[in-house]
Protein backbone atom coordinates (compact mmCIF):
# COMPACT_ATOMS: atom_id res chain seq x y z
CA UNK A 1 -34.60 -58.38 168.18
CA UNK A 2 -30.97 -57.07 169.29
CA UNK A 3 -31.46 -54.11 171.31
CA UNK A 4 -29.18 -53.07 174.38
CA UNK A 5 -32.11 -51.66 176.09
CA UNK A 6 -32.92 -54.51 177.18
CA UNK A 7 -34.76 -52.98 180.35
CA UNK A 8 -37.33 -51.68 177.57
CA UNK A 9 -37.83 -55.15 176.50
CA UNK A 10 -38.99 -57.58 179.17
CA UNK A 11 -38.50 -61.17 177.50
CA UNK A 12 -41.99 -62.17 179.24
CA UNK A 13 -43.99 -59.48 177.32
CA UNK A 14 -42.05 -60.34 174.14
CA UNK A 15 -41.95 -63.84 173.80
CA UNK A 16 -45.92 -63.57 174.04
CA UNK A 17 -45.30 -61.95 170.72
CA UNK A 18 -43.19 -64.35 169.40
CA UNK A 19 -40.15 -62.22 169.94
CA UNK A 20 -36.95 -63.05 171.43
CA UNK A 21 -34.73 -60.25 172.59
CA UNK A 22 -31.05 -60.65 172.81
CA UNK A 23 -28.04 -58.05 174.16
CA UNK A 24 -25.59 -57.90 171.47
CA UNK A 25 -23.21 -59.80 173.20
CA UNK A 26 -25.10 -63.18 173.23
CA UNK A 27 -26.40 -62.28 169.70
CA UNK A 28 -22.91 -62.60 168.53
CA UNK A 29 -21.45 -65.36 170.43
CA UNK A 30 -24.71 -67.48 168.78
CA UNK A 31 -23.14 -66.73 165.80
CA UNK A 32 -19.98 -66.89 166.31
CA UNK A 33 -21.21 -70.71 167.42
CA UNK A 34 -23.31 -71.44 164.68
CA UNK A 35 -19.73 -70.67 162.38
CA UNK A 36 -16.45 -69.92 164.09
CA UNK A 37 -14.62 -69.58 160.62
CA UNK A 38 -17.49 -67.41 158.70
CA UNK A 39 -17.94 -64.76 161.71
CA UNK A 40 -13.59 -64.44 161.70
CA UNK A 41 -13.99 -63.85 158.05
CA UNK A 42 -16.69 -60.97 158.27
CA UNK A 43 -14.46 -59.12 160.89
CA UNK A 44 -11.69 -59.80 159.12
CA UNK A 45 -13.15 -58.10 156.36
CA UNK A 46 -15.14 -55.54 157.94
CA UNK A 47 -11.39 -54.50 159.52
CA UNK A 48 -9.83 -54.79 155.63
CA UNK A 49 -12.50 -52.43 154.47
CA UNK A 50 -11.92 -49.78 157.01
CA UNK A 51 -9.54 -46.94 156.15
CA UNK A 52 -10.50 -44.06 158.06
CA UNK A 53 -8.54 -44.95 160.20
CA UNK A 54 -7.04 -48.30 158.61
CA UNK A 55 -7.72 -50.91 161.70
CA UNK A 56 -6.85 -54.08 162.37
CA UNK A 57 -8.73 -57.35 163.34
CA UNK A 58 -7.88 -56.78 167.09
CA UNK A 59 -8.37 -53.01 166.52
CA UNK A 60 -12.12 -53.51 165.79
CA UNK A 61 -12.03 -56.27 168.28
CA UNK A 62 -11.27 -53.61 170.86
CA UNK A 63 -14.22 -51.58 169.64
CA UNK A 64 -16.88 -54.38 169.26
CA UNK A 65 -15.43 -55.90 173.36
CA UNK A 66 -17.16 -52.42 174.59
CA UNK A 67 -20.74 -54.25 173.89
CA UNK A 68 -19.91 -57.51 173.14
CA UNK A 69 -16.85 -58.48 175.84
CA UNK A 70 -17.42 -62.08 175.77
CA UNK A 71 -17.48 -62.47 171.81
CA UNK A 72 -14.47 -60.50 171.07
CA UNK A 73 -12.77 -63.08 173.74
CA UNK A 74 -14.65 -65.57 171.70
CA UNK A 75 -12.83 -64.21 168.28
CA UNK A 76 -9.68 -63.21 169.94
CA UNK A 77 -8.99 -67.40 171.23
CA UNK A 78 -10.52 -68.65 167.72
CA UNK A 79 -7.78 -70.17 165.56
């Protein structure tokens, strides 16, 4: 589960369940490890599709770094 409540969600009680809980941020650097080149692609076409306002990879880079600092760094130093 992806949740930023995380407080809500103690991994303990979860995992009993057969759960794993993750902030967004390390749910998207795990799959921005799993494939580098397929999670630039989705941005870069989530940012192509956008045109209210038209934004750019960076642009939605900006937005995503407000929950997920570590894997827009991740993106932004990705070839």
């Amino acid at each position: 589960m992806v949740t930023k409540n995380l407080k809500d969600f103690p991994s303990a009680a979860c995992e009993s369940l057969g759960v794993r809980v993750l902030g967004p941020d390390d749910f998207l650097v795990d799959l921005h490890r799993i494939d580098p080149p397929a999670t630039h692609r989705a941005l870069s076409d989530q940012a192509a599709a956008l045109t209210r306002p038209a934004l750019t990879l960076y642009e939605v880079l900006d937005y995503v770094a407000k929950d997920a600092p570590q894997f827009a760094g991740l993106v932004r130093e990705s070839p």
